[in-house]
C-alpha atoms as a PDB file:
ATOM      1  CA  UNK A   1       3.773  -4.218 -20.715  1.00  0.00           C
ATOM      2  CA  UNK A   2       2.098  -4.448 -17.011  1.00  0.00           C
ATOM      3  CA  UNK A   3       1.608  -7.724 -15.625  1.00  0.00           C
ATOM      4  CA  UNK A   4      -0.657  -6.183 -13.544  1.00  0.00           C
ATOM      5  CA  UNK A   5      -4.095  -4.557 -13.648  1.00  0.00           C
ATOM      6  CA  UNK A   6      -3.771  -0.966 -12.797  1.00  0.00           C
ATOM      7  CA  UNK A   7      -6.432   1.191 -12.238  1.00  0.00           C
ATOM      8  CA  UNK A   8      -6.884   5.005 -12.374  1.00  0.00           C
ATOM      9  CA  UNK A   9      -9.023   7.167 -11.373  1.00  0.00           C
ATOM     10  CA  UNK A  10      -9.909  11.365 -11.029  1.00  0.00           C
ATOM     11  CA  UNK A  11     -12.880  14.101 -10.386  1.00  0.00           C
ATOM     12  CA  UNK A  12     -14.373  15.999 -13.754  1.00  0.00           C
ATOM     13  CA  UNK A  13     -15.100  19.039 -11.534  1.00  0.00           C
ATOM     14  CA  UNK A  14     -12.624  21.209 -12.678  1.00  0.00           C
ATOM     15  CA  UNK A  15     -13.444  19.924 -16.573  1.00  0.00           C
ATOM     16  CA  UNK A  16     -16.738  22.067 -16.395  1.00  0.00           C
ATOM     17  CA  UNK A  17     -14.649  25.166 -16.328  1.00  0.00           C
ATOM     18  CA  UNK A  18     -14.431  26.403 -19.756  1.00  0.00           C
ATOM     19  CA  UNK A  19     -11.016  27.207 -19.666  1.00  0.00           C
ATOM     20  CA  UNK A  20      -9.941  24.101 -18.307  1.00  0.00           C
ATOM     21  CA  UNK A  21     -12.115  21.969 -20.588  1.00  0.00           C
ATOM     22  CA  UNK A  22     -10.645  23.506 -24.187  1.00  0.00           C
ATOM     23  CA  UNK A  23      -7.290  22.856 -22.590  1.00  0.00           C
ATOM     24  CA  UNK A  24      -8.172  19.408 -22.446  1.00  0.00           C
ATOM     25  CA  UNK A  25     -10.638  19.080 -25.733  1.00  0.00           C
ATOM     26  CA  UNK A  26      -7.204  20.419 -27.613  1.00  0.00           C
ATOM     27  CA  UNK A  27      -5.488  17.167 -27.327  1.00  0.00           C
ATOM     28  CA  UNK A  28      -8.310  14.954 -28.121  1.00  0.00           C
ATOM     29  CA  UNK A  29      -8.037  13.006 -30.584  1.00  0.00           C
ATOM     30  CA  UNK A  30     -10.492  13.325 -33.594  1.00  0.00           C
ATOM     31  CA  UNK A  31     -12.651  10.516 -32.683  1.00  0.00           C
ATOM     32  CA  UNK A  32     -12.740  11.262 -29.031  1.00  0.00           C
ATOM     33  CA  UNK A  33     -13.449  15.157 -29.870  1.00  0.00           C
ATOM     34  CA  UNK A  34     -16.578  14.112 -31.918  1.00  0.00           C
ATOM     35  CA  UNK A  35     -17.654  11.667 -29.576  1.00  0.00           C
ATOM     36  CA  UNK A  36     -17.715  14.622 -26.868  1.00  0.00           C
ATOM     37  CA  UNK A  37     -19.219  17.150 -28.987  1.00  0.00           C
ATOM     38  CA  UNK A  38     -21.941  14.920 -29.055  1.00  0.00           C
ATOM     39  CA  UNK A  39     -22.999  15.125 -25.876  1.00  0.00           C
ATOM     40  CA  UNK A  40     -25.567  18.346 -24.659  1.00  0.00           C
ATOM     41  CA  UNK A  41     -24.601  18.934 -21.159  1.00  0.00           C
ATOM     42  CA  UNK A  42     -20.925  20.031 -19.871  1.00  0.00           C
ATOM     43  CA  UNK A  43     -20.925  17.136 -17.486  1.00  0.00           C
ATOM     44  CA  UNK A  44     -21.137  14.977 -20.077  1.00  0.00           C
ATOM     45  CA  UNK A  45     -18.442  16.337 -21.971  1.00  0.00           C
ATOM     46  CA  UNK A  46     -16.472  16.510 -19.179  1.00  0.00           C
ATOM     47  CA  UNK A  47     -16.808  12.703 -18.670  1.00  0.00           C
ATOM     48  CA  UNK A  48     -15.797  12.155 -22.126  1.00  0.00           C
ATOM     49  CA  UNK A  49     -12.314  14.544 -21.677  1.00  0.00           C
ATOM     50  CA  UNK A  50     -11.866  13.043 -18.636  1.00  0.00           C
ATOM     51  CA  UNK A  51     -12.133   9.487 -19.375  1.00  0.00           C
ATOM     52  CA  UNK A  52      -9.681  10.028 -21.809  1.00  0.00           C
ATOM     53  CA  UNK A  53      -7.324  12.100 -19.944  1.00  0.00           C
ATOM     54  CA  UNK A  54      -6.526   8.435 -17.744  1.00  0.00           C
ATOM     55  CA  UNK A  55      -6.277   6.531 -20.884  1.00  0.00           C
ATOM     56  CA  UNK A  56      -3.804   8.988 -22.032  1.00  0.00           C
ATOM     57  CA  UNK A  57      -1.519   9.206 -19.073  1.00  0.00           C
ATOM     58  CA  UNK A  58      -1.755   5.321 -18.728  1.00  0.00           C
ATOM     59  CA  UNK A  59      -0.096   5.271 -22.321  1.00  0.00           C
ATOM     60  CA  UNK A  60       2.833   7.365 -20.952  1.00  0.00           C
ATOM     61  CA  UNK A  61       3.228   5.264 -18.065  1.00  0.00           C
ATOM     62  CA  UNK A  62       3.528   2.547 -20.459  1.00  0.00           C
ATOM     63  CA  UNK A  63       5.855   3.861 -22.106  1.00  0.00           C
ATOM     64  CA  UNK A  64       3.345   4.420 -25.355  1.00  0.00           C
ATOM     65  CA  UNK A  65       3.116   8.040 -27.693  1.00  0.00           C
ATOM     66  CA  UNK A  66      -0.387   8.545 -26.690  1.00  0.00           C
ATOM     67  CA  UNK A  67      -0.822  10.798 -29.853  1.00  0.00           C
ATOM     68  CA  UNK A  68       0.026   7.938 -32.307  1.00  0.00           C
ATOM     69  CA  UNK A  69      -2.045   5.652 -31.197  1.00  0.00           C
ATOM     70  CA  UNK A  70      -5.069   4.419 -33.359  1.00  0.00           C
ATOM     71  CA  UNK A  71      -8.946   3.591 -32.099  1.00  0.00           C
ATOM     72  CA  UNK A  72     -10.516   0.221 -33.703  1.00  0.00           C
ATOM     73  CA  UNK A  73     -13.150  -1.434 -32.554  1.00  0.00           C
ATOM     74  CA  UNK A  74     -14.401  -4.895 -32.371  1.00  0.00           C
ATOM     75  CA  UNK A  75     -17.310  -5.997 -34.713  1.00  0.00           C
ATOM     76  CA  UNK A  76     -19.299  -5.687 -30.501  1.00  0.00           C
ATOM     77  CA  UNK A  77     -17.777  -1.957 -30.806  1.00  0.00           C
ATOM     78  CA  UNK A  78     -15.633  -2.948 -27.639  1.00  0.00           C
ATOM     79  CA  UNK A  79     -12.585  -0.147 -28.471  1.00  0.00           C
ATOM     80  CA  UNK A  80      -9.149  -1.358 -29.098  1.00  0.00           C
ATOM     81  CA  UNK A  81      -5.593  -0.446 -29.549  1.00  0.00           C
ATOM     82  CA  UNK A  82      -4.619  -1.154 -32.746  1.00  0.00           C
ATOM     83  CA  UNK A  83      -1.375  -2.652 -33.687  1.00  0.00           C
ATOM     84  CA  UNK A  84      -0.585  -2.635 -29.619  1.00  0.00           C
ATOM     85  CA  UNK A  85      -1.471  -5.763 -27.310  1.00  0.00           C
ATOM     86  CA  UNK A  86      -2.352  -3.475 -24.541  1.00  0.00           C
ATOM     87  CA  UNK A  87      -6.333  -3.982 -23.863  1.00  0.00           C
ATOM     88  CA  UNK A  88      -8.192  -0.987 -21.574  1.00  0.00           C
ATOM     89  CA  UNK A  89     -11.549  -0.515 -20.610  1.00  0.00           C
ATOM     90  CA  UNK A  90     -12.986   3.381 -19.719  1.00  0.00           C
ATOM     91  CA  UNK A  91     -16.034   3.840 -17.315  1.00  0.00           C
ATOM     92  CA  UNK A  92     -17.664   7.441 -16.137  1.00  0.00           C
ATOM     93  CA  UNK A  93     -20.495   7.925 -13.857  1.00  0.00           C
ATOM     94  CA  UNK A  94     -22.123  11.546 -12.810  1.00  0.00           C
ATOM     95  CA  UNK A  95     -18.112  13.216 -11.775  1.00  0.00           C
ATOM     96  CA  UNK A  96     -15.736  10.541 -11.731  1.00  0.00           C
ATOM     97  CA  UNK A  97     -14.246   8.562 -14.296  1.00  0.00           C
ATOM     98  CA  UNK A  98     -11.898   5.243 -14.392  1.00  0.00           C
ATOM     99  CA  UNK A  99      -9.692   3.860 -16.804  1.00  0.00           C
ATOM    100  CA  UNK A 100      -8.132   0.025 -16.540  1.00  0.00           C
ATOM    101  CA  UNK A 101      -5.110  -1.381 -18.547  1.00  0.00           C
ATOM    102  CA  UNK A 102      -3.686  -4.688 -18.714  1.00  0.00           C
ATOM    103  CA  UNK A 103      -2.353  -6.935 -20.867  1.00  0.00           C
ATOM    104  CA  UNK A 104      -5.558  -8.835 -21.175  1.00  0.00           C
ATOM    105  CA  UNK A 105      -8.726  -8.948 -21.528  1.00  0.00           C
ATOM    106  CA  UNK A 106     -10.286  -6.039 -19.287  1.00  0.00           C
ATOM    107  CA  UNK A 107     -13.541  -3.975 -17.951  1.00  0.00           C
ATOM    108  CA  UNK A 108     -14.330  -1.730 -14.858  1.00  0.00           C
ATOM    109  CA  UNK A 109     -17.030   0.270 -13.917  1.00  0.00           C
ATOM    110  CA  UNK A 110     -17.588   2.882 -11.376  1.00  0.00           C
ATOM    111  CA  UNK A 111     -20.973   4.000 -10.589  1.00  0.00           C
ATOM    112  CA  UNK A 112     -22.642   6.893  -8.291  1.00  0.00           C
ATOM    113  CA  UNK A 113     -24.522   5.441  -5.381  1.00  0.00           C
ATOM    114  CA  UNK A 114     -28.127   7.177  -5.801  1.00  0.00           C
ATOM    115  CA  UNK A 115     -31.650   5.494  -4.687  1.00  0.00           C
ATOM    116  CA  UNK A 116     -32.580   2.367  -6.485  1.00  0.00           C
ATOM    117  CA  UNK A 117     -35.433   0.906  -7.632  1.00  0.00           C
ATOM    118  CA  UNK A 118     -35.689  -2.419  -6.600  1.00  0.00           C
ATOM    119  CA  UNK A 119     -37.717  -3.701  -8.953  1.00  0.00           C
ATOM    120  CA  UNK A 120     -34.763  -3.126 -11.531  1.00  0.00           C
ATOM    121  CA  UNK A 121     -32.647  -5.943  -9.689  1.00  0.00           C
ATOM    122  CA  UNK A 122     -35.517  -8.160  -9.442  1.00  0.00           C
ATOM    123  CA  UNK A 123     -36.616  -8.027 -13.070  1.00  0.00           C
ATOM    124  CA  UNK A 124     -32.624  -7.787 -14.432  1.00  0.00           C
ATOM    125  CA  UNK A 125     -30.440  -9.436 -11.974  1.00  0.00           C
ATOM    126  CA  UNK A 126     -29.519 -13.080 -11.497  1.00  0.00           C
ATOM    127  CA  UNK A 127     -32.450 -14.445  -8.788  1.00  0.00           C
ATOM    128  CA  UNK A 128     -29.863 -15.424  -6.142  1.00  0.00           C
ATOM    129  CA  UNK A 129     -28.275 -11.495  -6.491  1.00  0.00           C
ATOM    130  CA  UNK A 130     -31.812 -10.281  -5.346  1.00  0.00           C
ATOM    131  CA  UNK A 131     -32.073 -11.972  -2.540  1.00  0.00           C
ATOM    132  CA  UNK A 132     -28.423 -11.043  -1.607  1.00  0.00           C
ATOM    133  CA  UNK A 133     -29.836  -7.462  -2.356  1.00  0.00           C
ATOM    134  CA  UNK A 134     -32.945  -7.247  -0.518  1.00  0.00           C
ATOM    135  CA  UNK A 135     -31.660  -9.108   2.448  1.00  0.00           C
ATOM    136  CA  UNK A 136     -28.721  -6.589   3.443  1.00  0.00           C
ATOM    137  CA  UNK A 137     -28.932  -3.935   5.519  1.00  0.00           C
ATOM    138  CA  UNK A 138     -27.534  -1.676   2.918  1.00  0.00           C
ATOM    139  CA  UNK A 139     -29.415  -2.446  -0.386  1.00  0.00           C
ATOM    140  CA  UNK A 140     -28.278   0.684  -2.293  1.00  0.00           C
ATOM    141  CA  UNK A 141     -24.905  -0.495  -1.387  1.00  0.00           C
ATOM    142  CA  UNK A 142     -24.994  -3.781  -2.216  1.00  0.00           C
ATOM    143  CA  UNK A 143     -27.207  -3.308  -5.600  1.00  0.00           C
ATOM    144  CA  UNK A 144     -24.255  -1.110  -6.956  1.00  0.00           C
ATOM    145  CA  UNK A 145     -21.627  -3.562  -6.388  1.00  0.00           C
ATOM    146  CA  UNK A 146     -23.384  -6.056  -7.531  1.00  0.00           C
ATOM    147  CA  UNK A 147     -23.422  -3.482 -10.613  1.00  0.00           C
ATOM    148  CA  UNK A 148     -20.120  -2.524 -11.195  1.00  0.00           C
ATOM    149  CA  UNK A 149     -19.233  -6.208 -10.761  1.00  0.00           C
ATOM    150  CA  UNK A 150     -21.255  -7.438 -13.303  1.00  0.00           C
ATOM    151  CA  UNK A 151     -20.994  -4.594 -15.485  1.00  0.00           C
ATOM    152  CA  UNK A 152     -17.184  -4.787 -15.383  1.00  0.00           C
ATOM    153  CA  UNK A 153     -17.433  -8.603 -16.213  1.00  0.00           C
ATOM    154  CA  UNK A 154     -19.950  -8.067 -19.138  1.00  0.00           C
ATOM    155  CA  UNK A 155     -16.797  -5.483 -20.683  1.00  0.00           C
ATOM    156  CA  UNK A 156     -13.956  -7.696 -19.753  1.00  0.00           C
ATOM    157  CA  UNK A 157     -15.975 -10.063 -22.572  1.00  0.00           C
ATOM    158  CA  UNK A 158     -16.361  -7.455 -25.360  1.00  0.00           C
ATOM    159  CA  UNK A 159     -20.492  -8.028 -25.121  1.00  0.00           C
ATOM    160  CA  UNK A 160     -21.135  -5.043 -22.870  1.00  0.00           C
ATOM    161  CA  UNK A 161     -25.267  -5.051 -22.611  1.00  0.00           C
ATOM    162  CA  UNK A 162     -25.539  -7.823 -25.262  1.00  0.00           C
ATOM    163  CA  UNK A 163     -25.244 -10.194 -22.344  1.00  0.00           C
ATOM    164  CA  UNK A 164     -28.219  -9.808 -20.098  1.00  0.00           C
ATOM    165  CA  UNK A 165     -27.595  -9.508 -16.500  1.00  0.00           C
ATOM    166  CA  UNK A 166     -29.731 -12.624 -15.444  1.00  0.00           C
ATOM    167  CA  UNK A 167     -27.656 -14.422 -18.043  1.00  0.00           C
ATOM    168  CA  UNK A 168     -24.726 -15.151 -15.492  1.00  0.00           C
ATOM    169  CA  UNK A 169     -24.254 -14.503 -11.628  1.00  0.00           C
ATOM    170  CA  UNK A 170     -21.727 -13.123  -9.940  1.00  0.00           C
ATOM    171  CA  UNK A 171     -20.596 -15.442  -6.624  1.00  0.00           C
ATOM    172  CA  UNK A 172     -19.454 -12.812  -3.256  1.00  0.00           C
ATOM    173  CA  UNK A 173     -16.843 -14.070  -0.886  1.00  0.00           C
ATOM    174  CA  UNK A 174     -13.466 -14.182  -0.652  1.00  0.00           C
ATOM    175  CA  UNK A 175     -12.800 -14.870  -3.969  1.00  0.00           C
ATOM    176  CA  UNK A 176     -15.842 -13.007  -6.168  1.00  0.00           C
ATOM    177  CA  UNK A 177     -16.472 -15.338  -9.104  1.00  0.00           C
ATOM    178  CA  UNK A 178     -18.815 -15.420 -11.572  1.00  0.00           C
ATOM    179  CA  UNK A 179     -21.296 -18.537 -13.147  1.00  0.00           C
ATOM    180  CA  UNK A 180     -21.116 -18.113 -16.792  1.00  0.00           C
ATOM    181  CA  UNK A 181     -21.570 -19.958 -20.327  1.00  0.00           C
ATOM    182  CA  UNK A 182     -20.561 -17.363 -22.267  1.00  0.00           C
ATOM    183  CA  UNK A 183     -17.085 -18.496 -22.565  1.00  0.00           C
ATOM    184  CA  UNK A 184     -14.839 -20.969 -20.718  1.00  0.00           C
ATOM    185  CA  UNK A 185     -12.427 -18.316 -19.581  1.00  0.00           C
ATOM    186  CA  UNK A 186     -11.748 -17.754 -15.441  1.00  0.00           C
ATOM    187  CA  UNK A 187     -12.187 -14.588 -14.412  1.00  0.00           C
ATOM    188  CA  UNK A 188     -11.224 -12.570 -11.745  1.00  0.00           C
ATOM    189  CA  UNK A 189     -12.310  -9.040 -10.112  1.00  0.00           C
ATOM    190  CA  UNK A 190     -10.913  -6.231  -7.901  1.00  0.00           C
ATOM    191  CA  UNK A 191     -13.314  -3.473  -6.118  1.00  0.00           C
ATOM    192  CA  UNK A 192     -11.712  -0.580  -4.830  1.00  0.00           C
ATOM    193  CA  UNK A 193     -12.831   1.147  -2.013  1.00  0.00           C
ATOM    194  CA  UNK A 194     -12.877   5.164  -1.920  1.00  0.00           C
ATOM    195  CA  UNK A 195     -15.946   5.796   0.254  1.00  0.00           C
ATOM    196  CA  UNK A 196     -16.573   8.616  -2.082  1.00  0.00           C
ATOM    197  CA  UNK A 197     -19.885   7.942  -2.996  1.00  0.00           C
ATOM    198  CA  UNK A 198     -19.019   5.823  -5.679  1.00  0.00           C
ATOM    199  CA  UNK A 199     -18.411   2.029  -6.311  1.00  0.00           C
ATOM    200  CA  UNK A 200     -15.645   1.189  -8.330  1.00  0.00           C
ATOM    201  CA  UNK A 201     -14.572  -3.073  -9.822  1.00  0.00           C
ATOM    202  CA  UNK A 202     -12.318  -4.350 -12.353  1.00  0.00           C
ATOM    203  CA  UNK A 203     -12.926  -7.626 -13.939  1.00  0.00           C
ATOM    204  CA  UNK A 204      -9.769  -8.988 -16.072  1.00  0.00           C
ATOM    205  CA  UNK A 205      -8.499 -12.875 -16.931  1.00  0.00           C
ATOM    206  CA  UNK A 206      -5.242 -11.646 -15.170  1.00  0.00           C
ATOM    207  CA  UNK A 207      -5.985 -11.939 -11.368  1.00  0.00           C
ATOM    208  CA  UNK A 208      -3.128 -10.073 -10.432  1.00  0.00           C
ATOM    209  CA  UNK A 209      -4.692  -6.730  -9.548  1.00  0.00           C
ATOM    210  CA  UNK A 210      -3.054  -3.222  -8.509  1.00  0.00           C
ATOM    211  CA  UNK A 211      -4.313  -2.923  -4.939  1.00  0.00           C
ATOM    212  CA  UNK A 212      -5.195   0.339  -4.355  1.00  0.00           C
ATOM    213  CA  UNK A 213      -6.567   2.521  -7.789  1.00  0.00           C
ATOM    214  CA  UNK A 214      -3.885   5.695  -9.013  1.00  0.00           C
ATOM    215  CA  UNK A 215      -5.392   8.648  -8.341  1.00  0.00           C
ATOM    216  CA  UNK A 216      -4.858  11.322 -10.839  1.00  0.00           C
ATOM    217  CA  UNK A 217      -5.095  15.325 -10.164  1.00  0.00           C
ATOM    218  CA  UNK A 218      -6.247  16.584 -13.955  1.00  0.00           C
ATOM    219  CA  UNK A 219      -5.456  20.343 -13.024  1.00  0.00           C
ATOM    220  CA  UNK A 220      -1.845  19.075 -12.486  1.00  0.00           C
ATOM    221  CA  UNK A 221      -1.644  16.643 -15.251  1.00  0.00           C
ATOM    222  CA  UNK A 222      -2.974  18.945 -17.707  1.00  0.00           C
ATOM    223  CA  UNK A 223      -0.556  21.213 -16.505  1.00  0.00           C
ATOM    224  CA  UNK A 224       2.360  18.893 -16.971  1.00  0.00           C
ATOM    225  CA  UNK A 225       1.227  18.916 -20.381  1.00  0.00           C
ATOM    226  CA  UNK A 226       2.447  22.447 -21.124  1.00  0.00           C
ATOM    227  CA  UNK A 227      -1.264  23.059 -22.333  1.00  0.00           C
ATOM    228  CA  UNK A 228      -1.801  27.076 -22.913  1.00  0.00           C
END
């Protein structure tokens, strides 16, 4: 069982080949097959696949079967392993996906850097986030990791978007904190740093952190796989 938070991450590119994508939907489980099918567009499929993909190979890292385990969820339908004190937390945004484990409480997020609207972090975010915001030199910058920080803090609690984001406010400097009532619990937060186009955090109540994110190459894991 890790001690430490470790991150992965990958591209879904290759996912919106056809080939490649029924090589991956055929070791999905059922739950995870449906939840894919339900999605429209191949990207979002992809996502879906891939998102899993990481959870999978973190299993097997673990040491875990990742073809026995079982999918429950928490009355906030936060997933879970059951009968398994491993905790993990899945996050995709337009062609990457991320996947944290530890062995607590844990969320991440990873989100595409586009143009924002700036009225979104005035009317959402915490007042004194704003003004961080619309002060910096680099607002779309700083608006997404203010995102993926609070985001990842608002999984690593199991209430997702059932906590508003002006209900708490995340702290920068050199320790990133966060002002909260929801629970008494100190947390802590990673970001990772790909300059990809993308903004990756962790939030977990273990503060020991993996420091750089595990890449993962689907073509070659789903190769490793023996997949025909």
């Amino acid at each position: 069982m890790p001690r430490t938070v470790v991150t992965y991450y990958s591209e879904t590119d290759l996912l919106l080949h056809p080939d490649v994508y029924g090589r991956a939907y055929s070791i999905l489980p059922e739950y995870r097959r449906e939840k894919a099918d339900s999605f429209v567009f191949a990207k979002d499929k992809a996502l879906s696949a891939g998102a899993w993909l990481l959870l999978r190979r973190a299993l097997e890292d673990m040491g875990e079967d990742p073809d026995s385990v079982r999918i429950g969820y928490q009355k906030n339908v936060k997933p879970v392993l059951e009968g398994s004190d491993i905790c993990f937390n899945l996050s995709h945004s337009e062609h990457r996906v991320m996947c944290s484990v530890s062995d607590t409480d844990v969320g991440c997020d990873v989100e595409h850097i586009e143009p924002i609207d700036m009225d979104i972090a005035r009317r959402y975010f915490f007042g004194s986030e704003y003004e961080t915001i619309s002060s910096s030199d680099d607002r779309e910058g700083m608006f997404y990791r203010f995102w993926t920080l609070k985001e990842s803090f608002m999984k690593a609690t199991g209430l997702g978007f059932e906590l508003p984001l002006d209900s708490f406010c995340i702290r920068l400097g050199e320790r990133i904190s966060v002002e909260q009532t929801v629970d008494g619990n100190d947390y802590s937060f990673k970001e990772y740093h790909t300059n990809d186009g993308y903004r990756y955090a962790v939030c977990s109540l273990n503060n020991d952190f993996i420091p750089e994110m595990e890449h993962i190459d689907l073509a070659k894991y789903l190769q490793s796989l023996h997949i025909s």
